[in-house]
Protein backbone atom coordinates (compact mmCIF):
# COMPACT_ATOMS: atom_id res chain seq x y z
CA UNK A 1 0.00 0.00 0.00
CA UNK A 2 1.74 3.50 -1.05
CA UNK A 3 1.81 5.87 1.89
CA UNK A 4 3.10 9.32 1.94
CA UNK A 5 2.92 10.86 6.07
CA UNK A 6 3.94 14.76 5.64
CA UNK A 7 5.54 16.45 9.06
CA UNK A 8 7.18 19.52 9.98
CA UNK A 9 4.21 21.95 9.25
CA UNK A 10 3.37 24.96 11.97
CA UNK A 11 2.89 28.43 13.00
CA UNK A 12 5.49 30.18 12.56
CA UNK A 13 6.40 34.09 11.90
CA UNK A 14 6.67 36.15 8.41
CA UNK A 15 9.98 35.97 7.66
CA UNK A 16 10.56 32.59 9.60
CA UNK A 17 11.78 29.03 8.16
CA UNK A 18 10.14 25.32 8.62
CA UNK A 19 11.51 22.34 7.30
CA UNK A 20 8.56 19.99 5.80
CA UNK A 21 9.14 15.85 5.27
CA UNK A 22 7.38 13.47 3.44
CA UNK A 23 7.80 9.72 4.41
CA UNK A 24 6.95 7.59 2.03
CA UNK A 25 6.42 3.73 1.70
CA UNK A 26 4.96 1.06 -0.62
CA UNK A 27 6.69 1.52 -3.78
CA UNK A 28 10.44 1.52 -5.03
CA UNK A 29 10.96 5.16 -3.84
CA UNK A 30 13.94 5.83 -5.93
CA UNK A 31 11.96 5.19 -8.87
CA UNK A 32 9.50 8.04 -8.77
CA UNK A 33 9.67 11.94 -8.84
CA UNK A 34 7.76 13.48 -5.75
CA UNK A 35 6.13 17.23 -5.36
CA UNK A 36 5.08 19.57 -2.37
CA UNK A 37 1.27 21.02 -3.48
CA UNK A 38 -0.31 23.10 -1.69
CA UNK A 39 -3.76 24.53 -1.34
CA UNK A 40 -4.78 27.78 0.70
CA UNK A 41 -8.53 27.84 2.26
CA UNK A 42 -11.09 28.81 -0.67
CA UNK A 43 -8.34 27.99 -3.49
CA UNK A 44 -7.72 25.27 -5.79
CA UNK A 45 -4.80 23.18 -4.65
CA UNK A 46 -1.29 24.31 -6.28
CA UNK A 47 2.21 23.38 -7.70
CA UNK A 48 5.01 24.27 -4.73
CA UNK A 49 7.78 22.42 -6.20
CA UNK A 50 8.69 18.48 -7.70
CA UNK A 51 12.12 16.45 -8.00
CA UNK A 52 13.15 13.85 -10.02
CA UNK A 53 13.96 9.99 -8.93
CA UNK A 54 17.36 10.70 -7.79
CA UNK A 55 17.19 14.23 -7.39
CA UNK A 56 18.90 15.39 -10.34
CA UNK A 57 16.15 17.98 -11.20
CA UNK A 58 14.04 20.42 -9.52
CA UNK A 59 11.13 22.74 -10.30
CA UNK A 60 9.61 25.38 -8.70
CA UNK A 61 6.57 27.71 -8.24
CA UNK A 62 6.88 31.52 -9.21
CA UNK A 63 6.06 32.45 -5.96
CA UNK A 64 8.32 30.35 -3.76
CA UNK A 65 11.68 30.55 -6.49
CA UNK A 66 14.59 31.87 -4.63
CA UNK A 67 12.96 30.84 -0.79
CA UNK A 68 11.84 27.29 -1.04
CA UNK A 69 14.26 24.36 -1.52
CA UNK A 70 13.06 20.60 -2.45
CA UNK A 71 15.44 17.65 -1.92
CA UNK A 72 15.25 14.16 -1.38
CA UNK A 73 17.16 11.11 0.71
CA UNK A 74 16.59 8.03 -1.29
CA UNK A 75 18.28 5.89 1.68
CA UNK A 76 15.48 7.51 4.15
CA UNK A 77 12.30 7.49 1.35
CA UNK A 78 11.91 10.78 2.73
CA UNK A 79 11.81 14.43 1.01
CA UNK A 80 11.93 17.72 2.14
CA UNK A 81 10.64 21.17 1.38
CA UNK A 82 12.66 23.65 3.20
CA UNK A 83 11.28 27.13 3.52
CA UNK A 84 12.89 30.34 3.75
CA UNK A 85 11.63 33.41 4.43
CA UNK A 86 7.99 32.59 4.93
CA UNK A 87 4.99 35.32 3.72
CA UNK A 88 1.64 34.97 5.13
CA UNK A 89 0.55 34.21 1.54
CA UNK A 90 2.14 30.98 2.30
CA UNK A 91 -0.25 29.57 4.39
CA UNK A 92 -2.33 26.25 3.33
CA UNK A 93 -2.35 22.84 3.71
CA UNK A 94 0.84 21.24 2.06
CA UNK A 95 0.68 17.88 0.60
CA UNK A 96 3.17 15.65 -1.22
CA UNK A 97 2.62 13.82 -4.45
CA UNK A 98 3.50 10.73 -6.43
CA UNK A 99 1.98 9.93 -9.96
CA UNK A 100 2.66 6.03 -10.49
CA UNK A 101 1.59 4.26 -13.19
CA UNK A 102 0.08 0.87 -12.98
CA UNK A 103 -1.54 -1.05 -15.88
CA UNK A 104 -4.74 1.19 -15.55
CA UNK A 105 -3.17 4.13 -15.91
CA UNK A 106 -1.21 6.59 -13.66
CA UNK A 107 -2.52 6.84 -10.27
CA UNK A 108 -2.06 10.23 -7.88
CA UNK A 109 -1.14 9.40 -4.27
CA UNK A 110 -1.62 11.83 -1.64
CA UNK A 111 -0.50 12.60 1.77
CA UNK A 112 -2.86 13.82 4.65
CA UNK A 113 -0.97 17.25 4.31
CA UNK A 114 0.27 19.39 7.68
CA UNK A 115 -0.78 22.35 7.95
CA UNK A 116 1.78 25.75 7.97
CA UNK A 117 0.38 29.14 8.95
CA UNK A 118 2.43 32.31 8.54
CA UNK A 119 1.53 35.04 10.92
CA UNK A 120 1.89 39.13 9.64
């Protein structure tokens, strides 16, 4: 059964830092490219940032370029979303993501998110 349990999230300060993690099990880990969403109350849930299998690769949101970092420990089937310089704008509900794709087509797994709240 694929599992993805995010931590880390909080309240924390404008201007502040929090280091999110996203545990995963149930599939070859190394094998999959993984992204933070993340969706604010009353919005549609958005792209924060993804990585490639091994990490060789990373995208990012407009909005967080330049303050968020995504990386990955492929010995731990864990990755992070390290946040720098946090705006209120960056509260929501974060969630991480892998797209696998079984003989039916490609499945989206979700976490249960954690929540992060940036105060003014």
């Amino acid at each position: 059964e694929v599992q993805l349990v995010e931590s880390g999230g909080g309240l924390v300060q404008a201007g502040g830092s929090l280091r999110l993690s996203c545990q995963a099990s149930g599939f070859t880990f190394d094998d999959y490219a993984i992204g933070w969403f993340r969706q604010a109350p009353g919005k549609e849930r958005e792209l924060v940032a993804t990585i490639t299998n091994i990490g060789t690769s990373t995208t990012y949101a407009d909005s967080v370029k330049g303050r968020f970092t995504i990386s990955r420990d492929n010995a731990k089937n864990t990755v992070y979303l390290q946040m720098n310089s946090l705006k209120p704008e960056d509260t929501a509900v974060y969630y991480c993501n892998v797209k696998i794709t079984s003989w039916s087509g490609v499945i989206d797994y979700w976490g249960q998110g954690t929540q992060v709240t940036v105060s003014s």
